[in-house]
Protein backbone atom coordinates (compact mmCIF):
# COMPACT_ATOMS: atom_id res chain seq x y z
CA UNK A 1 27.84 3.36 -22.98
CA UNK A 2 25.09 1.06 -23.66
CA UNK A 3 23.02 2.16 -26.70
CA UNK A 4 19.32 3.19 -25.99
CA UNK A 5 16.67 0.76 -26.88
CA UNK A 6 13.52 2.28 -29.18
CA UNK A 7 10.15 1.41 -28.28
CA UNK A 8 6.77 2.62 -28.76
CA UNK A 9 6.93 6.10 -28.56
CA UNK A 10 9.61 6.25 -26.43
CA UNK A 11 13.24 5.72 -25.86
CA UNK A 12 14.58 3.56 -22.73
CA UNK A 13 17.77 4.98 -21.08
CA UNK A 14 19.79 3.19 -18.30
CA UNK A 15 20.36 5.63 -15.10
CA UNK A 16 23.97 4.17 -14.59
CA UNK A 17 25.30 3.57 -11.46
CA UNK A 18 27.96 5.68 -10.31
CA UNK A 19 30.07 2.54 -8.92
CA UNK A 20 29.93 -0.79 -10.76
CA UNK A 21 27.24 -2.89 -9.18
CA UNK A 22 25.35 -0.49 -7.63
CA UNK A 23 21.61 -0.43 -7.87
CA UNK A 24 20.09 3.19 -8.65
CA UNK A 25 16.88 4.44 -8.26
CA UNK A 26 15.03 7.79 -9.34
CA UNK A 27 12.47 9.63 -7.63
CA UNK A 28 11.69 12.69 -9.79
CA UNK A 29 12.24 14.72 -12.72
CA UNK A 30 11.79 18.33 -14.50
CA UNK A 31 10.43 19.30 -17.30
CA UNK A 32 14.12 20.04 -17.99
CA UNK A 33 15.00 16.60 -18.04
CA UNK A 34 16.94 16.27 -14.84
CA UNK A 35 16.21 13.48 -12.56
CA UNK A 36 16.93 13.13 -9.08
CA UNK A 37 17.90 9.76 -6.71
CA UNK A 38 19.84 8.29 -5.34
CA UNK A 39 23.24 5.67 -6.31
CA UNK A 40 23.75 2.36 -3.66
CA UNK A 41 23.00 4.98 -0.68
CA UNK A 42 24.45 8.24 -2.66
CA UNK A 43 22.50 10.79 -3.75
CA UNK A 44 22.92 11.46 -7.27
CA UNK A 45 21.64 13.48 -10.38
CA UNK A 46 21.30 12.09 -14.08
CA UNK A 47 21.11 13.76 -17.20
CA UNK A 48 19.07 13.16 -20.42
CA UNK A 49 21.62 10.17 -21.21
CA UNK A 50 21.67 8.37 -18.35
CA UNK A 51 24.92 9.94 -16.77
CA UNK A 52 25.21 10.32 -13.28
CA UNK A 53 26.46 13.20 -10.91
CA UNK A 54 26.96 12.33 -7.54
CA UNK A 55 25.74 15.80 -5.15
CA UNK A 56 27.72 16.04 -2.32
CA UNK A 57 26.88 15.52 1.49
CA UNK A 58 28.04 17.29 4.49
CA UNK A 59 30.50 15.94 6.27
CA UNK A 60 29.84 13.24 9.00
CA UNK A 61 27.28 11.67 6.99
CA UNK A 62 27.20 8.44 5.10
CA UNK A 63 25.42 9.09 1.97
CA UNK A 64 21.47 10.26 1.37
CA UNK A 65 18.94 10.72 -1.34
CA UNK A 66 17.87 13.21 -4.05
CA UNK A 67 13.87 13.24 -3.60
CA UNK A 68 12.25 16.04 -5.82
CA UNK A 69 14.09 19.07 -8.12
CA UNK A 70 12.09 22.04 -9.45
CA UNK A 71 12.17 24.07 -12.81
CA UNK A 72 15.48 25.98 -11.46
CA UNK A 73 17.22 22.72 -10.77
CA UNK A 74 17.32 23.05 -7.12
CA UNK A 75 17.19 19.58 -5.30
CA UNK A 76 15.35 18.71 -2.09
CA UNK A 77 16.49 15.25 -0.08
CA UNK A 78 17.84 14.02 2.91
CA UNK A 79 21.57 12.68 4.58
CA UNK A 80 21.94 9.76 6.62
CA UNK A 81 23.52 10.65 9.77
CA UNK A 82 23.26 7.56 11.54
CA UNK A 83 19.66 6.02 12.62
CA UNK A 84 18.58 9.46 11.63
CA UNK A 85 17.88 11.89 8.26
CA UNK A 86 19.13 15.62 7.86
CA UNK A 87 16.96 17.54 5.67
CA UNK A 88 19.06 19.21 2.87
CA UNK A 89 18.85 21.45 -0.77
CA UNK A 90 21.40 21.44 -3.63
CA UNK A 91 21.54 24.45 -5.32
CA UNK A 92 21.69 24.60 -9.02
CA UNK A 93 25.60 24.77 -8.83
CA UNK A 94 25.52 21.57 -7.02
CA UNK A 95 26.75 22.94 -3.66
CA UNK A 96 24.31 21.03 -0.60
CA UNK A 97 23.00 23.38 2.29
CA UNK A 98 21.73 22.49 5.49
CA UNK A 99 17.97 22.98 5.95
CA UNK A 100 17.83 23.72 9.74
CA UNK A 101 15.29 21.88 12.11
CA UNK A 102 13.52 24.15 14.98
CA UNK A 103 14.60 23.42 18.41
CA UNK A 104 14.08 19.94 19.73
CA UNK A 105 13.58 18.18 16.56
CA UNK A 106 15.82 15.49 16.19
CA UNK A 107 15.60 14.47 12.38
CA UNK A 108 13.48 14.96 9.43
CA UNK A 109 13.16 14.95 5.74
CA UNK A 110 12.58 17.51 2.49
CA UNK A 111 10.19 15.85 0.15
CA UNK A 112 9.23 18.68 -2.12
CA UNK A 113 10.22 21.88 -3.85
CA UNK A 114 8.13 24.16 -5.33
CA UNK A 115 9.76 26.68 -8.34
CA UNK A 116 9.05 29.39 -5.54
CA UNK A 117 12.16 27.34 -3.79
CA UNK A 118 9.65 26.50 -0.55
CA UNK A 119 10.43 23.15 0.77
CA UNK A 120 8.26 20.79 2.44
CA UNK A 121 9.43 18.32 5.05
CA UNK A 122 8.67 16.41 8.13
CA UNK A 123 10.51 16.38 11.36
CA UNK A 124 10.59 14.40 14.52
CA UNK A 125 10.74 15.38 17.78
CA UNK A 126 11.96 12.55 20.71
CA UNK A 127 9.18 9.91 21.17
CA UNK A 128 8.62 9.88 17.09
CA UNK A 129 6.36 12.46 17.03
CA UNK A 130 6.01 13.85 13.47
CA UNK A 131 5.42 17.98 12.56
CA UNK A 132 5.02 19.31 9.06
CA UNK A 133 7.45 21.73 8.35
CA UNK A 134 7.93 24.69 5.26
CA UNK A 135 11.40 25.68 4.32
CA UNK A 136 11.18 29.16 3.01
CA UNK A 137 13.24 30.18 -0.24
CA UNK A 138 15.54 31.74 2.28
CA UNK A 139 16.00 28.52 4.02
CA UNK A 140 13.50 29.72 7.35
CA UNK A 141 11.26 26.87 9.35
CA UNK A 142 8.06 27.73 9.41
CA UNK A 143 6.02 25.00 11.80
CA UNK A 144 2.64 24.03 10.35
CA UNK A 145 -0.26 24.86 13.10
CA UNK A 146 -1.45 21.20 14.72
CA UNK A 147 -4.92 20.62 15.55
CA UNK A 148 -6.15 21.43 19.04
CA UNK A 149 -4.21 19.25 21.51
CA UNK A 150 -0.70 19.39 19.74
CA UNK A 151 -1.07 15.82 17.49
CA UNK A 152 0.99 14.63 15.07
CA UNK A 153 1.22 16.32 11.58
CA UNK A 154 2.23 15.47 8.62
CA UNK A 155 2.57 17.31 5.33
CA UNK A 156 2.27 15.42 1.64
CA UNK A 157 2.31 17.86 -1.06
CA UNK A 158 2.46 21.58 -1.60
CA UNK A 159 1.73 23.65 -4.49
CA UNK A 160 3.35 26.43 -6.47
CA UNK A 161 1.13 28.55 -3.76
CA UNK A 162 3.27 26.76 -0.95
CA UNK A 163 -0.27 25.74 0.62
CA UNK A 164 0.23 22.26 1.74
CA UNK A 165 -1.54 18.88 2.55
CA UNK A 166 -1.38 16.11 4.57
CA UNK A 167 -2.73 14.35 7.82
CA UNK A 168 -3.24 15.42 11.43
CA UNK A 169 -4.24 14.31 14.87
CA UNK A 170 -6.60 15.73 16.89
CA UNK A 171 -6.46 15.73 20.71
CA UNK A 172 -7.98 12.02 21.15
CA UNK A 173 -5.48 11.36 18.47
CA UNK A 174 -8.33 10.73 15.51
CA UNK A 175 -5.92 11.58 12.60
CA UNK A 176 -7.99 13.54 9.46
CA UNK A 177 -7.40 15.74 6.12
CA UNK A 178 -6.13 18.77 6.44
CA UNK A 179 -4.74 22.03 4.65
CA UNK A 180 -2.55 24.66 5.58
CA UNK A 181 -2.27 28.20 4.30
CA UNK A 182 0.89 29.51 2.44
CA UNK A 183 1.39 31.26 6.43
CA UNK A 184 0.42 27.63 8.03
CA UNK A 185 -2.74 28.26 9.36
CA UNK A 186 -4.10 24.98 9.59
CA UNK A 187 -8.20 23.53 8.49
CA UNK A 188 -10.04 20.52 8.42
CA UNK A 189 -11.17 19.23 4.96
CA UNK A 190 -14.72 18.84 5.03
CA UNK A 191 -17.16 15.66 4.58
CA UNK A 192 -16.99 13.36 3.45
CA UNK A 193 -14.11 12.72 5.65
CA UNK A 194 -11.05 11.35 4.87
CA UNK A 195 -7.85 10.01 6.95
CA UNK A 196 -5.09 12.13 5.01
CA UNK A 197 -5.26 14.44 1.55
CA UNK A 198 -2.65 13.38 -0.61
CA UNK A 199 -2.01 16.30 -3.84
CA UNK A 200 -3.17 19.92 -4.47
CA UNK A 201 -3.21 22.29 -7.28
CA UNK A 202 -2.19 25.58 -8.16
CA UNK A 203 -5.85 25.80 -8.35
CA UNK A 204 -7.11 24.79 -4.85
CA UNK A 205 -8.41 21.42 -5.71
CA UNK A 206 -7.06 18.56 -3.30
CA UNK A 207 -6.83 15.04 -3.32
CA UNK A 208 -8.04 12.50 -0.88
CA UNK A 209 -8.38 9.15 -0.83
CA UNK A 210 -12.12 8.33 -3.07
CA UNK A 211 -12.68 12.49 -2.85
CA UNK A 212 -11.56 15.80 -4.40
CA UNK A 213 -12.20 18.97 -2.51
CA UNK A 214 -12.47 22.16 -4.01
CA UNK A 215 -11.00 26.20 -2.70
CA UNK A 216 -14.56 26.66 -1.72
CA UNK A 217 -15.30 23.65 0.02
CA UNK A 218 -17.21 21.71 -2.47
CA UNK A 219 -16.39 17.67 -2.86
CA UNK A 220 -16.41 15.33 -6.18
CA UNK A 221 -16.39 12.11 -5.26
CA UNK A 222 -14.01 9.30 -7.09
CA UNK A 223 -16.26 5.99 -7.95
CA UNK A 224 -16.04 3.42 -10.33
CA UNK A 225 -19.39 1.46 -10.28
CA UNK A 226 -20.26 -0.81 -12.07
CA UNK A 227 -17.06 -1.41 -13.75
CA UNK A 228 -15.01 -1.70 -10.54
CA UNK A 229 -14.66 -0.63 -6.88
CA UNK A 230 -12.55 2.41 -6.38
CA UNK A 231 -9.69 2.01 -3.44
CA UNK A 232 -6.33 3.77 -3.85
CA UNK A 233 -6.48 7.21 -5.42
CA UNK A 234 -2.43 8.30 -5.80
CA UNK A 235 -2.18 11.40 -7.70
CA UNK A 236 -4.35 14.67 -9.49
CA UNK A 237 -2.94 16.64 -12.39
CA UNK A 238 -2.31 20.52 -12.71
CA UNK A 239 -5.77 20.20 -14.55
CA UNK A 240 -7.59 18.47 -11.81
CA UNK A 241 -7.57 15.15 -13.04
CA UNK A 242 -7.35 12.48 -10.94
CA UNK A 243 -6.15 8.89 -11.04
CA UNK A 244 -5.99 5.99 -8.62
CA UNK A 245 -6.94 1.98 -8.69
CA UNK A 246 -9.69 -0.32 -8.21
CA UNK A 247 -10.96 -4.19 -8.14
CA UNK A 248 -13.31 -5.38 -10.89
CA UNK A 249 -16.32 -7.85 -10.38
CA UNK A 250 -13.68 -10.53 -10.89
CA UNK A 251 -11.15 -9.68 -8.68
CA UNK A 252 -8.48 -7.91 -10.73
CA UNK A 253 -6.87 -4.79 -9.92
CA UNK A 254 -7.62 -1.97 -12.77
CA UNK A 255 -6.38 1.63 -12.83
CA UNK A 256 -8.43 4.95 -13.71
CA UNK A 257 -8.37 8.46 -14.37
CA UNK A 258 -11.56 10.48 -13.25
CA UNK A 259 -11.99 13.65 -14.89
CA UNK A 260 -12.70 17.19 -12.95
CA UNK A 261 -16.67 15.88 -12.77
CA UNK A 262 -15.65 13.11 -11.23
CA UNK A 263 -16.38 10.51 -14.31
CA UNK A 264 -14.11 7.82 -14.55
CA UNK A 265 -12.22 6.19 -17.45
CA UNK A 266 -10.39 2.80 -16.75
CA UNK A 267 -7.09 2.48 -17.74
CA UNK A 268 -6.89 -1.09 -18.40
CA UNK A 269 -3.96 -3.51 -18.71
CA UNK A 270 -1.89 -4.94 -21.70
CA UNK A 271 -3.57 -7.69 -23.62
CA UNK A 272 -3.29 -11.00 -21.87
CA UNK A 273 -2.38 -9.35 -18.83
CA UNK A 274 -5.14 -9.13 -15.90
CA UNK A 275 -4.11 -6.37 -13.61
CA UNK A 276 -3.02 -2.22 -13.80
CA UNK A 277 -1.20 -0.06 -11.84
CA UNK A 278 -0.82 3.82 -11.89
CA UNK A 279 1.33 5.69 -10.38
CA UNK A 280 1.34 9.41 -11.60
CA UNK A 281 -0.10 11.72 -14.85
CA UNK A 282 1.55 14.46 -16.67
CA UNK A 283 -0.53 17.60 -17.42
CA UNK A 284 -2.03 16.52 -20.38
CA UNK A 285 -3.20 13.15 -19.26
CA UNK A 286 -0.24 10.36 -20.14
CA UNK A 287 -0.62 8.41 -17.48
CA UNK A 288 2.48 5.85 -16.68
CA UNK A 289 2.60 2.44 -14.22
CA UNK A 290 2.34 -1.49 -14.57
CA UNK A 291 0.48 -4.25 -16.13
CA UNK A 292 0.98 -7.51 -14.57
CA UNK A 293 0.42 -10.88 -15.96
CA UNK A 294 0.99 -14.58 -14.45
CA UNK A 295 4.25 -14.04 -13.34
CA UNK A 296 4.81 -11.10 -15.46
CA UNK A 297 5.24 -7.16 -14.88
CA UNK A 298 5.88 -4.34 -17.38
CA UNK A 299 5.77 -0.61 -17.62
CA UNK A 300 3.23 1.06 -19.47
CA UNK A 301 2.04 4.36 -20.15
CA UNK A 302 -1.79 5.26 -21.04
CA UNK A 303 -2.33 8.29 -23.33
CA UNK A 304 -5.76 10.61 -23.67
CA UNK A 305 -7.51 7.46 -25.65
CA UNK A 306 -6.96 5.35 -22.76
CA UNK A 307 -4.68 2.62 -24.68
CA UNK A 308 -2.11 0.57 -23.40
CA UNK A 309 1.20 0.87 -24.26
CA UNK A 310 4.55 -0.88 -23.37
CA UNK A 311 7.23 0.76 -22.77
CA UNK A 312 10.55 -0.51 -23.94
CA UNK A 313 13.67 -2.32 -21.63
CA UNK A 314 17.21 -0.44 -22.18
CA UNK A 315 19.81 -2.89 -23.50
CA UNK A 316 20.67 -5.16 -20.35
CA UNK A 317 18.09 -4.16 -18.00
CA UNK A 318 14.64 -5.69 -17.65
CA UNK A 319 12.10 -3.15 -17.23
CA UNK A 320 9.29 -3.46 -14.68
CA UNK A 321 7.64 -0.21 -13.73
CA UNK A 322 6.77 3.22 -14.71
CA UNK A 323 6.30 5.62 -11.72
CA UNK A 324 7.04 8.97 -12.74
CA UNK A 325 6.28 11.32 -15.76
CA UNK A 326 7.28 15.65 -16.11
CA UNK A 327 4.43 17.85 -16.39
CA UNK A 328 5.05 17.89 -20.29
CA UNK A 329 4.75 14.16 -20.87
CA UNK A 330 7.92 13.66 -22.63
CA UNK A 331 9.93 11.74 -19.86
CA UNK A 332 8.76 8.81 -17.54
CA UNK A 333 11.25 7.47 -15.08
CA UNK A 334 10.69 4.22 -13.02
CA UNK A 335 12.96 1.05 -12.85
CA UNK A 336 13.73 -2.61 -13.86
CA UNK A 337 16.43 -5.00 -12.79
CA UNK A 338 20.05 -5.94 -14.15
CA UNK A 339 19.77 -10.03 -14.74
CA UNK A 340 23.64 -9.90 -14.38
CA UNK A 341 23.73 -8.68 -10.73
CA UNK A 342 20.10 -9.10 -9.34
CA UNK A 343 20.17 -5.37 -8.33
CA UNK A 344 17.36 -2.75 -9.50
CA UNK A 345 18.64 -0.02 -11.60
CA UNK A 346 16.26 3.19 -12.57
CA UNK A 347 14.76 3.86 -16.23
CA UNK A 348 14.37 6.86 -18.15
CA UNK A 349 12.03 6.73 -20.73
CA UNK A 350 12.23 9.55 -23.12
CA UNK A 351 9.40 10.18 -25.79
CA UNK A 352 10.48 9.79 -29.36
C-alpha cells in the first residue's frame, strides 16, 4: 500500500481502485469517515485508509454508484440496468435493497439520505418527465405535490427535517424555487425569484442561486460588489453560511463565503494563481475547492481566516480538486489523476 503523503494540515490518501486500472471517484462522506462512490462503474465504499469495499448490486444489473451515506452508514445510489438507473440503499451490513418507484415510472435515482433514513430521489416517467420523490425510513414513495398543471419536479436537497428543495414547472412550464413539507405539500419561494433552490437547513434557511430564504419568508441576498460579481452560489452550511463564486473587475473567477447577514468574504486563490473554485463548507467554515493557474489546478481548502491552503498529492497521484468536506472538517475528499494510466482516481484528505 502506498504510504500517505503529509501536507499542510492534512494527510492525502489514495481511494484505490478495486481492479488494477480502474479510475475511482467519491461522492460523499460521514463524519465517521466512510466515503461513498463508485470503482470503473462499481459502486464501492472506502475506509479511513483508502481501502475499498465493493456493495453489491441486484442481479441483472451492470454495476452503479454510491452517492451519499448518513451518520448510521446507510448508503443511497443508483444501478445501471441498461439505458436506465434503479434507485437503491445499502444497509449498514452492506446488504443493497430495492427502493421501489410508483407506478409508471420507468427509472430514477437516490441522491440523499438523511440520519432519519428518508431518501430523496428523482424518477422518470415515459417522455422524460422528472417527479421528486421521498423514500421513507421504511422504504415507502411518497410523490412530492407538482405545481398546478402537473410540471416537472425536481428535488435537490433535504434536511434532517426531510423538507426538501428543488425546481418545478408550472402549467406554461415556467420552472421556479420551491419547497416541500416533510408530508410534500409543495410552495413557491418568494421574490426575489429564482429558477431552482439548491440546500436547506435543519433550520429552515434555503439556498438559491444569489438569495437565501428564511422559515418565515424573509430573503438575504448574496452580492459581492465592488470586489466581484456574484454568479454561482453551490452550497450553505448547518450554520447558514453560504458560499458560491464570482468574476472580479479583471475577469478572474474568485470564490466566497457570505455570512448569515449576507456579507461576503472572498476566498481567494493560491499565490500566483488567478482563479478559485468552491465546492462545499463543513460546519465550522473550512471551505475546500481549486485554485487554477496558467495551465495549473490544485486543491485547496480555506479555513475561518480566509487563507489559502494547498492540499497535498498522495504518492503517485496528482491532485487536482477538493469537492467535499464532513460536517466536522476533518476529511475532504475530491480527486486527481494517476500519470501512469491517464485515469482519475479519488482523494481523501484527512486533517492532521
Amino acid at each position: 500500500m502506498p504510504a500517505p503523503t503529509p501536507g499542510p494540515g492534512f494527510t492525502a490518501v489514495d481511494l484505490r481502485p478495486l481492479s488494477a486500472g480502474e479510475g475511482t471517484s467519491a461522492y460523499r462522506v460521514n463524519d465517521a469517515g466512510v466515503i461513498v462512490g463508485e470503482s470503473g462503474s462499481r459502486p464501492v465504499r472506502w475506509d479511513r485508509d483508502g481501502r475499498p469495499t465493493p456493495l453489491p448490486v441486484l442481479d441483472g444489473h451492470s454495476g452503479g454508484r454510491a452517492t451519499d451515506v448518513n451518520a448510521a452508514g446507510v448508503v443511497v445510489g443508483a444501478l445501471y440496468t441498461g439505458e436506465f438507473l434503479r434507485p437503491v440503499c445499502w444497509g449498514p451490513d452492506g446488504r443493497v435493497h430495492d427502493l421501489e418507484l410508483p407506478a409508471g415510472m420507468v427509472c430514477g435515482t437516490a441522491s440523499r439520505v438523511n440520519d432519519r433514513g428518508s431518501v430523496l430521489g428523482n424518477a422518470m416517467r415515459p417522455g422524460y418527465r422528472w417527479r421528486a420523490l421521498r423514500w421513507e425510513p421504511d422504504g415507502e414513495a411518497v410523490e412530492l405535490d407538482t405545481l398546478p398543471g402537473a410540471g416537472d419536479t425536481q428535488g435537490q436537497d433535504m434536511n434532517g427535517l426531510d423538507e426538501v428543495v428543488g425546481s418545478a414547472k408550472d402549467g406554461a412550464g415556467a420552472r421556479t424555487a420551491v419547497c416541500w413539507t416533510s408530508s410534500g405539500k409543495i410552495a413557491k419561494l418568494p421574490p426575489p425569484r429564482r429558477a431552482t433552490a439548491c440546500g436547506i437547513t435543519d433550520s429552515g434557511a434555503i439556498l438559491g442561486d444569489g438569495v437565501v430564504w428564511d422559515r418565515d419568508g424573509g430573503t438575504t441576498l448574496l452580492t459581492g460588489e465592488p470586489e466581484f460579481t456574484a454568479g454561482q452560489v453551490v452550497r450553505i452550511s448547518r450554520h447558514g453560511v453560504a458560499i458560491g463564486w464570482g468574476v472580479t473587475p479583471g475577469r478572474h473567477g474568485t470564490c466566497a463565503r457570505w455570512d448569515r447577514a449576507g456579507r461576503p468574504t472572498v476566498l481567494p486563490p493560491l499565490p500566483f494563481d488567478v482563479t478559485s473554485t468552491c465546492f462545499d463548507i463543513a460546519d465550522a467554515g473550512t471551505v475546500v475547492g481549486e485554485s487554477a493557474g496558467r495551465g495549473t489546478v490544485r486543491p485547496v481548502h480555506w479555513d475561518a481566516d480566509a487563507t489559502p491552503t494547498p492540499l497535498p498529492s498522495p504518492r503517485g497521484l496528482t491532485a487536482i480538486v477538493a469537492q467535499h468536506i464532513n460536517g466536522t472538517g476533518d476529511l475532504i475528499i475530491g480527486y486527481g489523476i494517476c500519470p501512469d494510466s491517464s485515469t482519475y482516481r479519488g482523494i481523501a484528505w484527512h486533517r492532521s
